[in-house]
PDB file of N, CA and C in Angstrom:
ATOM      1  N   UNK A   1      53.937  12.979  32.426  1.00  0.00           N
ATOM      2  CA  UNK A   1      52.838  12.058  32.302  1.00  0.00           C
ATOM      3  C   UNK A   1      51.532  12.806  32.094  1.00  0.00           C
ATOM      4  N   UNK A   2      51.258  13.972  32.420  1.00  0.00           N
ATOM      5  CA  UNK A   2      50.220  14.510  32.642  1.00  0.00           C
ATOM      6  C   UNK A   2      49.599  15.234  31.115  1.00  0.00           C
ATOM      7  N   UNK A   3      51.406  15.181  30.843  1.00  0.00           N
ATOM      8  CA  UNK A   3      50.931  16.392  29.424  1.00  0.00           C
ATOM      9  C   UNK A   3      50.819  14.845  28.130  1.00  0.00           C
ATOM     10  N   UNK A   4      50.771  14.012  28.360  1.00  0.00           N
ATOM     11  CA  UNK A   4      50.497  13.076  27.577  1.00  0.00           C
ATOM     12  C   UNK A   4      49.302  12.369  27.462  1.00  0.00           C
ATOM     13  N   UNK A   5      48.576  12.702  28.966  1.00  0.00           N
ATOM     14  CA  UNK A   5      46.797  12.645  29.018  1.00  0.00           C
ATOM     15  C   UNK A   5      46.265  13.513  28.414  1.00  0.00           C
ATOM     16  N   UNK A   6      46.661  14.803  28.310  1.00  0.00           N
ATOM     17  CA  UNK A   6      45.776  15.743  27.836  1.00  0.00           C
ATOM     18  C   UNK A   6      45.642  15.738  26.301  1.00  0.00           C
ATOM     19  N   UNK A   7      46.216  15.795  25.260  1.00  0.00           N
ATOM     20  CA  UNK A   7      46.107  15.497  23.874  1.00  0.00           C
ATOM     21  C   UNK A   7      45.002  14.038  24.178  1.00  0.00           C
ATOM     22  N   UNK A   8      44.875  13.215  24.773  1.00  0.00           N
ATOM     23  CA  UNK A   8      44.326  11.691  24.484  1.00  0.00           C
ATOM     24  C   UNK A   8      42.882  12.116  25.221  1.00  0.00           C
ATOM     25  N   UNK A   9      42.709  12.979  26.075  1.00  0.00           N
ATOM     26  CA  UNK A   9      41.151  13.186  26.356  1.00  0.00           C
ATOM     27  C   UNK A   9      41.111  14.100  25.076  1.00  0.00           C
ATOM     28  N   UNK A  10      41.663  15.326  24.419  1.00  0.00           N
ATOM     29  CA  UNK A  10      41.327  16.186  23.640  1.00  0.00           C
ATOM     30  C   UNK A  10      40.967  15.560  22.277  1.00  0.00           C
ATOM     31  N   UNK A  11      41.600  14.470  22.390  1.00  0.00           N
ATOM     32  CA  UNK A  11      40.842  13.530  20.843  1.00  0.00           C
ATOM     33  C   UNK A  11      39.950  12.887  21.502  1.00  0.00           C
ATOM     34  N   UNK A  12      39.592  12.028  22.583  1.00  0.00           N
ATOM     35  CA  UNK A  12      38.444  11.384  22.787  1.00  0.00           C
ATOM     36  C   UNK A  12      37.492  12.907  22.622  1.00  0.00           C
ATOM     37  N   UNK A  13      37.318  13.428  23.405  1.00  0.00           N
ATOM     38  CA  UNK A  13      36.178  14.287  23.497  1.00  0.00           C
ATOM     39  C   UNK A  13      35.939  15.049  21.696  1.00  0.00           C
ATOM     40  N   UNK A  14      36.622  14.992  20.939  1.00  0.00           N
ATOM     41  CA  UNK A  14      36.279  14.948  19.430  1.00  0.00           C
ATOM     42  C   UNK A  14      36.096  14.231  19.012  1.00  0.00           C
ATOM     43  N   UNK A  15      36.058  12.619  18.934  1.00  0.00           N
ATOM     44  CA  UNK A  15      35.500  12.034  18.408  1.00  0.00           C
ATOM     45  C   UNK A  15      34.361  11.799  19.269  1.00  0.00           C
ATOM     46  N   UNK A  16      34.013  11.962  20.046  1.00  0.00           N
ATOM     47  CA  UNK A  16      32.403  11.499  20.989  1.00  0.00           C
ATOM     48  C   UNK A  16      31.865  12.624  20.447  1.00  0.00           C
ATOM     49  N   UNK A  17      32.116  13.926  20.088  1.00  0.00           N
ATOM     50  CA  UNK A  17      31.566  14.982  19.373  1.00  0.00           C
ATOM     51  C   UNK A  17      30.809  14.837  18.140  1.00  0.00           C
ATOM     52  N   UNK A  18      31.496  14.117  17.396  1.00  0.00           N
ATOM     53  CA  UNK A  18      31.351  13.558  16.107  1.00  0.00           C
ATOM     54  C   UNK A  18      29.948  12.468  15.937  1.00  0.00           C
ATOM     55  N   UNK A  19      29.433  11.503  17.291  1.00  0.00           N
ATOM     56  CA  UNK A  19      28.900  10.791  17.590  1.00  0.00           C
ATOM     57  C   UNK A  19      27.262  11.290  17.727  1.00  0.00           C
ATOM     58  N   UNK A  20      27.091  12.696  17.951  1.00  0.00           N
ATOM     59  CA  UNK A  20      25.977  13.194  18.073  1.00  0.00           C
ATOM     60  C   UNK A  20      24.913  12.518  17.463  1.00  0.00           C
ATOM     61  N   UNK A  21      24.875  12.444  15.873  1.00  0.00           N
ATOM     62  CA  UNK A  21      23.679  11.930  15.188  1.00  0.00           C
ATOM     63  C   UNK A  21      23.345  10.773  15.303  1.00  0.00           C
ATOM     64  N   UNK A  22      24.106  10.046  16.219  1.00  0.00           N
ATOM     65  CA  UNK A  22      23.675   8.209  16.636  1.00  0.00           C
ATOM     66  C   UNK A  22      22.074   8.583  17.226  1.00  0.00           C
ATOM     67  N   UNK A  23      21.421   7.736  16.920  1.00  0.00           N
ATOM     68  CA  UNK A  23      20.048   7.665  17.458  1.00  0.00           C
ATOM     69  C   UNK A  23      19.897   5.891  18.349  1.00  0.00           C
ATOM     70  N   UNK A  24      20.034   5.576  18.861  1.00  0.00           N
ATOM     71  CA  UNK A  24      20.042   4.317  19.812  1.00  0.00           C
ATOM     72  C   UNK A  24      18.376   4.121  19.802  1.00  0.00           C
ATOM     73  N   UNK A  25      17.313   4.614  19.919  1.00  0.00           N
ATOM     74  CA  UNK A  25      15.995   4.276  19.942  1.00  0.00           C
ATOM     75  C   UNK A  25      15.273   3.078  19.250  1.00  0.00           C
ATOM     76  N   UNK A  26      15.204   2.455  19.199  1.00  0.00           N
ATOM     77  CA  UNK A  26      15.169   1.066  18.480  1.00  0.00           C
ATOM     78  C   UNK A  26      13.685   0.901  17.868  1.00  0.00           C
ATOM     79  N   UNK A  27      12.816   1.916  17.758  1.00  0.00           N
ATOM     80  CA  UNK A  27      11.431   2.193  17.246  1.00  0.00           C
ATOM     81  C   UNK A  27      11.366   2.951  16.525  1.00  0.00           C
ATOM     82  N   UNK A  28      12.489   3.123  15.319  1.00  0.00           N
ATOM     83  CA  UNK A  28      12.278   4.392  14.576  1.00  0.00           C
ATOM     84  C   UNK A  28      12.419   6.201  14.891  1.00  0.00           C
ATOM     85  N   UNK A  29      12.169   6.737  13.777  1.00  0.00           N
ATOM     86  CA  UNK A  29      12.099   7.811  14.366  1.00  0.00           C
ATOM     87  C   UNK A  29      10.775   8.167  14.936  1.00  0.00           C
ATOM     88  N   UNK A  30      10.560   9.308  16.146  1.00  0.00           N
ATOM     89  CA  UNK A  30       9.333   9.565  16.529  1.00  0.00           C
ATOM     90  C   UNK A  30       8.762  10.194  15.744  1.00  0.00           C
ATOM     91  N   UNK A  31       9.215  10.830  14.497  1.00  0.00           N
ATOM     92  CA  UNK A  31       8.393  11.743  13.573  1.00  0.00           C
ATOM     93  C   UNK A  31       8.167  11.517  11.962  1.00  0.00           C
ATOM     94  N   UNK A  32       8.602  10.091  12.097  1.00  0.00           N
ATOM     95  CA  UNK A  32       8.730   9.500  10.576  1.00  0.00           C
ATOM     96  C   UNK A  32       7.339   8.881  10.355  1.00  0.00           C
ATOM     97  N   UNK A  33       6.976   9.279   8.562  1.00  0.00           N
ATOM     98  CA  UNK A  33       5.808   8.773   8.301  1.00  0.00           C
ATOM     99  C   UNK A  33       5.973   8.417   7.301  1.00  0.00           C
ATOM    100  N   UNK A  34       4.808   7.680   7.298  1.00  0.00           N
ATOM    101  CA  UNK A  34       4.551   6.267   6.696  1.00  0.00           C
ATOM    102  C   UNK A  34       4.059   6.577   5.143  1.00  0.00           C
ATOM    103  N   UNK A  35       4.957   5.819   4.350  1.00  0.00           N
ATOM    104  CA  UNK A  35       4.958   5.984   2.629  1.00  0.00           C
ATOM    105  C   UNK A  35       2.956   5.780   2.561  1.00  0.00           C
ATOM    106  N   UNK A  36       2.982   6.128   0.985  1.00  0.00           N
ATOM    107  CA  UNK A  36       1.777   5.340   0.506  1.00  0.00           C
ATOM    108  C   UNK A  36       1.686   4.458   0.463  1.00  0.00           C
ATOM    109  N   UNK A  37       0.574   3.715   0.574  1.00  0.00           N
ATOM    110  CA  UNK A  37       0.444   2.033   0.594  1.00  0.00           C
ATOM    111  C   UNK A  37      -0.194   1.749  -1.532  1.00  0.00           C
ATOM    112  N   UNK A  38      -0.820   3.034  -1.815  1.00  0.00           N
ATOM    113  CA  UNK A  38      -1.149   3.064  -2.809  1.00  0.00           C
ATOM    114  C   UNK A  38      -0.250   2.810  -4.028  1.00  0.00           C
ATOM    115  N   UNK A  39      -1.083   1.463  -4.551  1.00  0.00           N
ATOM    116  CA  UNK A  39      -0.467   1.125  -6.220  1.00  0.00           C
ATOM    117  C   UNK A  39      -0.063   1.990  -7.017  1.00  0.00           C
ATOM    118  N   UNK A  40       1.471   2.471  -7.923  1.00  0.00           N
ATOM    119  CA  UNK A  40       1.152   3.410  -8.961  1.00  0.00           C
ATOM    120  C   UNK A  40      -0.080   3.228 -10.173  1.00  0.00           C
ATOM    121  N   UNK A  41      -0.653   4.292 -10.082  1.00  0.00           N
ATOM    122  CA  UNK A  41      -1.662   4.081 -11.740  1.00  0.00           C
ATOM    123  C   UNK A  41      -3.061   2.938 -11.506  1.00  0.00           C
ATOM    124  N   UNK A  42      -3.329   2.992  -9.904  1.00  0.00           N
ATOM    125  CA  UNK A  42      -4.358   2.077  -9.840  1.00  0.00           C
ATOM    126  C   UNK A  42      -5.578   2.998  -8.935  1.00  0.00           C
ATOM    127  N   UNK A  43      -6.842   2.350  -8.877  1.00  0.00           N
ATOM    128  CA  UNK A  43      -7.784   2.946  -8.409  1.00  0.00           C
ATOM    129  C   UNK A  43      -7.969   2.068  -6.661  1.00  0.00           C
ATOM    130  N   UNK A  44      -8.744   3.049  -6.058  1.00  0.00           N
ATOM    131  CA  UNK A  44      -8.719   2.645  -4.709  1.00  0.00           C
ATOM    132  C   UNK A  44     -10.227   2.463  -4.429  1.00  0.00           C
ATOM    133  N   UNK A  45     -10.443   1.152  -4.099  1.00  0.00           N
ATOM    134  CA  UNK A  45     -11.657   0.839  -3.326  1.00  0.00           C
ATOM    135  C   UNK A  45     -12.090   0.631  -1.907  1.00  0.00           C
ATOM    136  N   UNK A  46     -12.807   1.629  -1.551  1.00  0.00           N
ATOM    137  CA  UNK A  46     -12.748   0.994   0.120  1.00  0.00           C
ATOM    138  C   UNK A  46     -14.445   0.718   0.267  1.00  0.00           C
ATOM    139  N   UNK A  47     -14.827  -0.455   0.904  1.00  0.00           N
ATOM    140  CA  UNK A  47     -15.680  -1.482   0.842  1.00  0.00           C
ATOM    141  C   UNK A  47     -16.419  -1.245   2.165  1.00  0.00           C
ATOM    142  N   UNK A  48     -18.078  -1.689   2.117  1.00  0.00           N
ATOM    143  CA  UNK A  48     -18.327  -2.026   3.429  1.00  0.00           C
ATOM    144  C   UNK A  48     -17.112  -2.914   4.838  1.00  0.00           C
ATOM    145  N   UNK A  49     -17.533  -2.911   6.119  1.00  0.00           N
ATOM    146  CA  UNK A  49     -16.484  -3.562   7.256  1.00  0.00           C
ATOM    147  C   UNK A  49     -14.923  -2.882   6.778  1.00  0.00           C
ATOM    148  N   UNK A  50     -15.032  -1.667   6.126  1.00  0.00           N
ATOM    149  CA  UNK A  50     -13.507  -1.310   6.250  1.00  0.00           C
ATOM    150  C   UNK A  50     -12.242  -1.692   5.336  1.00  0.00           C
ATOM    151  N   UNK A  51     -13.142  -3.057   4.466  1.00  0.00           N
ATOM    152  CA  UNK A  51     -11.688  -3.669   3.465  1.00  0.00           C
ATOM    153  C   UNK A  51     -12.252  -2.513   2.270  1.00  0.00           C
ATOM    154  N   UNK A  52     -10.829  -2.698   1.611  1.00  0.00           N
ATOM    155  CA  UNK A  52     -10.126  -2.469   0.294  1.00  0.00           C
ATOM    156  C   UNK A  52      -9.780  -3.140  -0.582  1.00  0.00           C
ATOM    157  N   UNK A  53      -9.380  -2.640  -1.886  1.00  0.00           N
ATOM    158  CA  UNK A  53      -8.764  -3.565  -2.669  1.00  0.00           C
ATOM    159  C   UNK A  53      -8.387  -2.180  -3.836  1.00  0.00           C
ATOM    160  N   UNK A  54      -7.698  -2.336  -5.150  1.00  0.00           N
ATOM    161  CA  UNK A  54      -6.970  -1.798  -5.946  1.00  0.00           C
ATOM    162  C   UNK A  54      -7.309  -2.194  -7.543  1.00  0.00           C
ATOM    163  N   UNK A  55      -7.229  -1.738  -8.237  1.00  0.00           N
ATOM    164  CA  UNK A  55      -7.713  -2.213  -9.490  1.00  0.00           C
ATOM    165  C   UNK A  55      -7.083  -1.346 -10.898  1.00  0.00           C
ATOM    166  N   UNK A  56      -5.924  -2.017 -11.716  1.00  0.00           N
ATOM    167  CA  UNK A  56      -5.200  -0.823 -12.238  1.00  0.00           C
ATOM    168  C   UNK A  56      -6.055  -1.864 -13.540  1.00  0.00           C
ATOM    169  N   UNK A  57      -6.085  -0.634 -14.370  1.00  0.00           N
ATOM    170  CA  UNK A  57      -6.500  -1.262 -15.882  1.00  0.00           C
ATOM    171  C   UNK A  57      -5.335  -1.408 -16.917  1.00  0.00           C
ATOM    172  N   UNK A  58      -5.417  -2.343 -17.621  1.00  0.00           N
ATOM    173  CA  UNK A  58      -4.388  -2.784 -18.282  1.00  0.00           C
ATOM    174  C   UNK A  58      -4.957  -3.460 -19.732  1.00  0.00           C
ATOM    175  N   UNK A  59      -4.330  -3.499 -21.059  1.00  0.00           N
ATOM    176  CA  UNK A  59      -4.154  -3.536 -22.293  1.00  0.00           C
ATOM    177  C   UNK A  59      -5.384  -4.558 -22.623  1.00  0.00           C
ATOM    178  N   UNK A  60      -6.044  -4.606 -23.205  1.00  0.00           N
ATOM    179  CA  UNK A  60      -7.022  -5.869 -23.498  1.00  0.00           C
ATOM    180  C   UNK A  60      -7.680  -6.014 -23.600  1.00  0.00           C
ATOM    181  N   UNK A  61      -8.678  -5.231 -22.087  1.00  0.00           N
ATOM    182  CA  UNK A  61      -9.891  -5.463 -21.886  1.00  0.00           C
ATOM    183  C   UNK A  61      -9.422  -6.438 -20.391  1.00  0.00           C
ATOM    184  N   UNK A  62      -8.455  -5.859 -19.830  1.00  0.00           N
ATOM    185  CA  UNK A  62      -8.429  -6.689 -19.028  1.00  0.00           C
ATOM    186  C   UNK A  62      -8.481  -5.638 -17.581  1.00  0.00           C
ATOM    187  N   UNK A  63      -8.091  -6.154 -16.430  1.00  0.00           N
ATOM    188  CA  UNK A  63      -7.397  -5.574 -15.115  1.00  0.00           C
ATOM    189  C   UNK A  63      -6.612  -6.284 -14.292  1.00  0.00           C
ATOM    190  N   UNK A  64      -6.013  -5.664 -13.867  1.00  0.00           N
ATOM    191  CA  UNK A  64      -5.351  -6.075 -12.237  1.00  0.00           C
ATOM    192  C   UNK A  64      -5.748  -5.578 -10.704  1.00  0.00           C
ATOM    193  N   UNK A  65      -6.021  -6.378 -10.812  1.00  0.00           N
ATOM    194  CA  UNK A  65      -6.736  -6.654  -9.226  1.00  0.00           C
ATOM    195  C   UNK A  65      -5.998  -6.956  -7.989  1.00  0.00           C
ATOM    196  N   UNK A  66      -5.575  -5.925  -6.958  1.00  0.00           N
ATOM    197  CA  UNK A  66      -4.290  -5.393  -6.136  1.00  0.00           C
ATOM    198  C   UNK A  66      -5.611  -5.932  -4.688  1.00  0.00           C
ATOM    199  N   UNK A  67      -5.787  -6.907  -4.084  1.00  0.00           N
ATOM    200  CA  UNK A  67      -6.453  -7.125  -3.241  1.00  0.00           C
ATOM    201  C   UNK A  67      -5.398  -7.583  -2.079  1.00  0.00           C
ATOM    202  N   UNK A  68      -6.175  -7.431  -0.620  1.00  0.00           N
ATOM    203  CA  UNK A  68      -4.691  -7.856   0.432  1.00  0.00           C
ATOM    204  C   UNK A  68      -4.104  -9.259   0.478  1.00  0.00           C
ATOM    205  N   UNK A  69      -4.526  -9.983  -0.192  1.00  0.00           N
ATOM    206  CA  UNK A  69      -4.090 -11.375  -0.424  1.00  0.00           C
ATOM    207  C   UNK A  69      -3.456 -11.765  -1.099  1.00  0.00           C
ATOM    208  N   UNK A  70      -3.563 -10.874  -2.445  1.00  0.00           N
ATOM    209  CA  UNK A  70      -3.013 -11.677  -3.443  1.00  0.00           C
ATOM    210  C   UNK A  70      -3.138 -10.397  -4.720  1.00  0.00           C
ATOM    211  N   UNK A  71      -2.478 -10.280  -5.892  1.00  0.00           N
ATOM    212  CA  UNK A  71      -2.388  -9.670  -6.883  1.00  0.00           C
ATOM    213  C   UNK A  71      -2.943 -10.723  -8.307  1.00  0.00           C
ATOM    214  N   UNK A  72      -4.010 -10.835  -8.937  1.00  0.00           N
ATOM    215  CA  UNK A  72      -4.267 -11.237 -10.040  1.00  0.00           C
ATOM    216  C   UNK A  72      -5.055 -10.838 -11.150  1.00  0.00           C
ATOM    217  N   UNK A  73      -4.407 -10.983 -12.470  1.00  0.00           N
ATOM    218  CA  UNK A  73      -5.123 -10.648 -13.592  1.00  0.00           C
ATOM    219  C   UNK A  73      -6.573 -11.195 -13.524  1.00  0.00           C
ATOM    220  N   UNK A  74      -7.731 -10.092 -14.446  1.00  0.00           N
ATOM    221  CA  UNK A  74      -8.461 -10.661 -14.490  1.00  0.00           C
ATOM    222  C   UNK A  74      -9.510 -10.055 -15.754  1.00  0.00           C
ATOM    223  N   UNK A  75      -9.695 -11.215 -16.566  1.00  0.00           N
ATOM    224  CA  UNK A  75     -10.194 -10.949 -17.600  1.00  0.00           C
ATOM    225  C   UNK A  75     -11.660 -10.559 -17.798  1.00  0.00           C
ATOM    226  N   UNK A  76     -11.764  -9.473 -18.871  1.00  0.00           N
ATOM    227  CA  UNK A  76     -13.000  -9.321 -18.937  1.00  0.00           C
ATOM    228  C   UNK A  76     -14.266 -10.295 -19.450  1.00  0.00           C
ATOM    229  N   UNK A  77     -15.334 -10.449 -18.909  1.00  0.00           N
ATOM    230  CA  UNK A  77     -16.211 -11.430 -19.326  1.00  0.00           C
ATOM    231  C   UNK A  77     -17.010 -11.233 -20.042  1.00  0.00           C
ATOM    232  N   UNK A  78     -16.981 -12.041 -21.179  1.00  0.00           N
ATOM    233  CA  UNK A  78     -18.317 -11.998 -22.150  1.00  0.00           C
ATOM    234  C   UNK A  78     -19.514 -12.150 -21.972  1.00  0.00           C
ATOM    235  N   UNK A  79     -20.377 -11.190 -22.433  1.00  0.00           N
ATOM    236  CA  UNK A  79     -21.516 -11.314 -22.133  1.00  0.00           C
ATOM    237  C   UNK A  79     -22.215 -11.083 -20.694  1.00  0.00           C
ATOM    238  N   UNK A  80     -21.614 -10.351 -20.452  1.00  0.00           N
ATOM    239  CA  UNK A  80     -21.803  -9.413 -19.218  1.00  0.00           C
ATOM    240  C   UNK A  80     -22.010  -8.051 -19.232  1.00  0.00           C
ATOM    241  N   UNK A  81     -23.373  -8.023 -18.508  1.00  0.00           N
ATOM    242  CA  UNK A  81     -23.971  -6.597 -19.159  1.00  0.00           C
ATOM    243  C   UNK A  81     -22.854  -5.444 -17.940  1.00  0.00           C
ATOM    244  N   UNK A  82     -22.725  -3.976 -18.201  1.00  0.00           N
ATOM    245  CA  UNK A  82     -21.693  -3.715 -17.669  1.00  0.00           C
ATOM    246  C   UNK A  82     -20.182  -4.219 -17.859  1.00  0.00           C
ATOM    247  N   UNK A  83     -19.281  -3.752 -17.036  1.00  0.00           N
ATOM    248  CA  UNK A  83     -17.797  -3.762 -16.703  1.00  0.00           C
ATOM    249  C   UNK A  83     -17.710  -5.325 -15.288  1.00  0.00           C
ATOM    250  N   UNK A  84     -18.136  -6.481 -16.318  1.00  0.00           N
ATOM    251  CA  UNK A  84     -17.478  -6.947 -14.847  1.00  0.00           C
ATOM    252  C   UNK A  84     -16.180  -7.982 -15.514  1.00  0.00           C
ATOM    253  N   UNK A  85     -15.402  -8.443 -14.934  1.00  0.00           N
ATOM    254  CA  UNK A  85     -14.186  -9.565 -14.746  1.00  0.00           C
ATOM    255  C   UNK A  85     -14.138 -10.515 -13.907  1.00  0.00           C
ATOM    256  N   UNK A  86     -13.470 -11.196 -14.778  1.00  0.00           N
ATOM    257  CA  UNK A  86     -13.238 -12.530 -13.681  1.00  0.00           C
ATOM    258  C   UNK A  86     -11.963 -13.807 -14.012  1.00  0.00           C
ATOM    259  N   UNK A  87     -12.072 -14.488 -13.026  1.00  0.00           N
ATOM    260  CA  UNK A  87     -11.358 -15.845 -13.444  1.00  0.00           C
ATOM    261  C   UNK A  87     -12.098 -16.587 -12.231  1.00  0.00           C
ATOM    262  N   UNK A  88     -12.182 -18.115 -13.065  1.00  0.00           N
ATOM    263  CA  UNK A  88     -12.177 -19.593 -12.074  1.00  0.00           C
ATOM    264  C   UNK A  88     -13.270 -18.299 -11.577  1.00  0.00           C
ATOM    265  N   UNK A  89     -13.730 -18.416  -9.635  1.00  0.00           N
ATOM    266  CA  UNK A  89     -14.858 -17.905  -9.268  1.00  0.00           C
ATOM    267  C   UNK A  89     -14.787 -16.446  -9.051  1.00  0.00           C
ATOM    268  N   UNK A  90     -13.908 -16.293  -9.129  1.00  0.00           N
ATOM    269  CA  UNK A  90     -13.292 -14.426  -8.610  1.00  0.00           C
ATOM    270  C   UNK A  90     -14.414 -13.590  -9.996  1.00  0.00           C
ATOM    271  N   UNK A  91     -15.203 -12.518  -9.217  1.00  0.00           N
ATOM    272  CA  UNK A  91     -15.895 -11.860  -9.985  1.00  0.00           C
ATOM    273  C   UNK A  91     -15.853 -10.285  -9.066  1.00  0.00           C
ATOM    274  N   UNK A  92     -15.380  -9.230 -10.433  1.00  0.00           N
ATOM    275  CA  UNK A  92     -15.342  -8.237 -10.124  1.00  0.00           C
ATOM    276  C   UNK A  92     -16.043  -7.295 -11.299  1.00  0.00           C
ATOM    277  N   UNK A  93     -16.864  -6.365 -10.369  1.00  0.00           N
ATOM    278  CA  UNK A  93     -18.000  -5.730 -11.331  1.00  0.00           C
ATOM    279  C   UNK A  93     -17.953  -4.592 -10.849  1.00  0.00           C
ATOM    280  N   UNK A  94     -17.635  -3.530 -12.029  1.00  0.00           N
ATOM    281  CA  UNK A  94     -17.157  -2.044 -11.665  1.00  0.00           C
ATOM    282  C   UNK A  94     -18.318  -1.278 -12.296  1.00  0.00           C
ATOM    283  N   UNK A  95     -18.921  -0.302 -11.745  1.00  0.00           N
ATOM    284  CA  UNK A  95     -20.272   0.531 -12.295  1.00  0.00           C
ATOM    285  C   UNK A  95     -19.724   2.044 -11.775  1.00  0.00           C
ATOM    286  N   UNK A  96     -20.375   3.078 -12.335  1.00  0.00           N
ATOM    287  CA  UNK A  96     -20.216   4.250 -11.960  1.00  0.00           C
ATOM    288  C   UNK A  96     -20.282   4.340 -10.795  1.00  0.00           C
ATOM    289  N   UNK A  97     -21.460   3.827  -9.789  1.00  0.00           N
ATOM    290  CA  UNK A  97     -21.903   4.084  -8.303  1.00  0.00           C
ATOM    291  C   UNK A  97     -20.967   3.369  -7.515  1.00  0.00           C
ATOM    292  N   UNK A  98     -19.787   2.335  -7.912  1.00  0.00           N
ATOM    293  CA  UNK A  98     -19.305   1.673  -7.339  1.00  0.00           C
ATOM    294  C   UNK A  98     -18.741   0.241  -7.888  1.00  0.00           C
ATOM    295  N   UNK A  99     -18.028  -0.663  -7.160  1.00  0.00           N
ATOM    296  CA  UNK A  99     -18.229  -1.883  -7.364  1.00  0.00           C
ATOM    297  C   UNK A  99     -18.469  -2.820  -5.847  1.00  0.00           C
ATOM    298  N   UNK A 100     -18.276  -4.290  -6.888  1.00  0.00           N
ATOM    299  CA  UNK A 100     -18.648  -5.337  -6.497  1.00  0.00           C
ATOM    300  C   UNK A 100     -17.107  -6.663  -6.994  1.00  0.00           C
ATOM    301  N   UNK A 101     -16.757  -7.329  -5.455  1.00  0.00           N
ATOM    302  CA  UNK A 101     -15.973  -8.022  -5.472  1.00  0.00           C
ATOM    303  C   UNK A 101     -16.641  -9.461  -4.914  1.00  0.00           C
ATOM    304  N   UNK A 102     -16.775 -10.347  -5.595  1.00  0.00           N
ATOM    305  CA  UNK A 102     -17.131 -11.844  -4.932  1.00  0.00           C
ATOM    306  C   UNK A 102     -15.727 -13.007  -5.527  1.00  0.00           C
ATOM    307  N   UNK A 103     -15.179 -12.863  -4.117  1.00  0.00           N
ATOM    308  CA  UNK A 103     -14.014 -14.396  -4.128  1.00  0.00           C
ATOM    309  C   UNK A 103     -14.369 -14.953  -2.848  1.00  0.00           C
ATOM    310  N   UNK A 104     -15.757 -16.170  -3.627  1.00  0.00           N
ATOM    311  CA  UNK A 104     -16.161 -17.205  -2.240  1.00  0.00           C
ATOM    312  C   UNK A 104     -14.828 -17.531  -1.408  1.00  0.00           C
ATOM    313  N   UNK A 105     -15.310 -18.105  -0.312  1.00  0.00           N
ATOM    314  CA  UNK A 105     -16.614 -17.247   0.242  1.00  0.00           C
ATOM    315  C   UNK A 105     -16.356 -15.568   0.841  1.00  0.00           C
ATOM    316  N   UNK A 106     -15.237 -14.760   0.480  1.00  0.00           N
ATOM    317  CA  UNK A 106     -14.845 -13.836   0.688  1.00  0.00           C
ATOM    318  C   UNK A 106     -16.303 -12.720  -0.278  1.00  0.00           C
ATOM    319  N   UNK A 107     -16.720 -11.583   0.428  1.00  0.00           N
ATOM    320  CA  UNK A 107     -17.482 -10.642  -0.117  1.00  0.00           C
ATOM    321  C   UNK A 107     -17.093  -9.078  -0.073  1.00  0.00           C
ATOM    322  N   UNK A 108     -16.845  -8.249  -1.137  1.00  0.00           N
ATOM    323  CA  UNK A 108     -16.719  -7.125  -1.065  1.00  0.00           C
ATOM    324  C   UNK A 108     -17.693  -6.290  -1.446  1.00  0.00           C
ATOM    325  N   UNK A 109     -18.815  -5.699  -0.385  1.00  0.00           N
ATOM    326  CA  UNK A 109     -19.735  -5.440  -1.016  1.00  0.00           C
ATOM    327  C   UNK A 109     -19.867  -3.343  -0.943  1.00  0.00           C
ATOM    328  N   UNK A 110     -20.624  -3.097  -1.309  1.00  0.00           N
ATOM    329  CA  UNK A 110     -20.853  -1.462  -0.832  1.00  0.00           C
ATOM    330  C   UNK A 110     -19.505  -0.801  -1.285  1.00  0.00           C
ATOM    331  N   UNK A 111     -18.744  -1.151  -2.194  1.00  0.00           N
ATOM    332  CA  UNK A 111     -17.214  -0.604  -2.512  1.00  0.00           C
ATOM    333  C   UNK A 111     -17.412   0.814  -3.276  1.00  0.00           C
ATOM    334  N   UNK A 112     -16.975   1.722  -2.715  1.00  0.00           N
ATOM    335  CA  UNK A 112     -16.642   3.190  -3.728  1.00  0.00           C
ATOM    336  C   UNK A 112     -15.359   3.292  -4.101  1.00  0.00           C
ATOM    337  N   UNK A 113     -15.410   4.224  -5.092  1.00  0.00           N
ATOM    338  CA  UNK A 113     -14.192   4.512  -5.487  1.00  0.00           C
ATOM    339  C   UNK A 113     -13.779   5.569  -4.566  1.00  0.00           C
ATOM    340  N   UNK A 114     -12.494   5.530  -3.646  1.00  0.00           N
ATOM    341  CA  UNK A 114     -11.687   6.700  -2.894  1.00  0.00           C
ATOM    342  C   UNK A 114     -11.807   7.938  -3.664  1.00  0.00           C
ATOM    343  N   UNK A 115     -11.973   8.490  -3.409  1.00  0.00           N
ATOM    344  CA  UNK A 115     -12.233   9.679  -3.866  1.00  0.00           C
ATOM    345  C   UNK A 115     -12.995  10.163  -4.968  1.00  0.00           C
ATOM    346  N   UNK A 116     -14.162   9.659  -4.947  1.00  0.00           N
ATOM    347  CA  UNK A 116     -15.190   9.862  -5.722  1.00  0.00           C
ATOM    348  C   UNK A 116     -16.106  10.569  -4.850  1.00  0.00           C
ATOM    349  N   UNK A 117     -17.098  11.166  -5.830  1.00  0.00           N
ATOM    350  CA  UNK A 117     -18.054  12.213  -4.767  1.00  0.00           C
ATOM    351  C   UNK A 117     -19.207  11.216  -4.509  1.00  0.00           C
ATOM    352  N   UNK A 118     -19.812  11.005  -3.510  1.00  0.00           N
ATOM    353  CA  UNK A 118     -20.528  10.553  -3.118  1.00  0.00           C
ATOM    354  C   UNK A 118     -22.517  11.130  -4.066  1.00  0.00           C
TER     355      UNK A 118
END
């Protein structure tokens, strides 16, 4: 009887061997980090109070506008001195020093471009 326990612990204790890389921690790893949040091929705005928004240019005369709400095209406007866009009330106005986002009553004001020199 005895010599018929021993082979049956000698495989348990190899397969619990095998078991090592289980991680049970239910919060991830402690040393894993966090992807880019950044659009491919788009520019990064960070705004007075801390918001952002994204702005990739696209075929036309147009852009896309990567804001935390929502993603929408937005066409360029005639007769607008400068780079600005829009639709319905959404107005976005891009200048060397910066831009300018107005979607009443939402305001993006004081916006640089990330990594632009000050």
């Amino acid at each position: 009887m005895r010599r018929a326990r021993t082979p049956i612990f000698l495989c348990l204790a190899a397969l619990l061997s095998g078991c090592g890389g289980i991680n049970l921690w239910p919060f991830g790893e402690p040393r894993a980090t966090e992807a880019s949040r950044k659009p491919a091929n788009a520019a990064e705005y960070q705004c007075e109070g801390g918001k952002q928004f994204y702005v990739r240019t696209l075929d036309a005369g147009a852009v896309w506008l990567i804001a935390p709400d929502r993603e929408i095209r937005l066409e360029k406007l005639a007769g607008s001195t400068g780079t600005a866009y829009g639709v319905g009330k959404l107005r976005l106005e891009l200048a060397e020093q910066g831009a300018t986002l107005l979607d009443p009553p939402a305001q993006y004001l004081g916006c640089k471009r990330a990594g632009a020199r000050s």
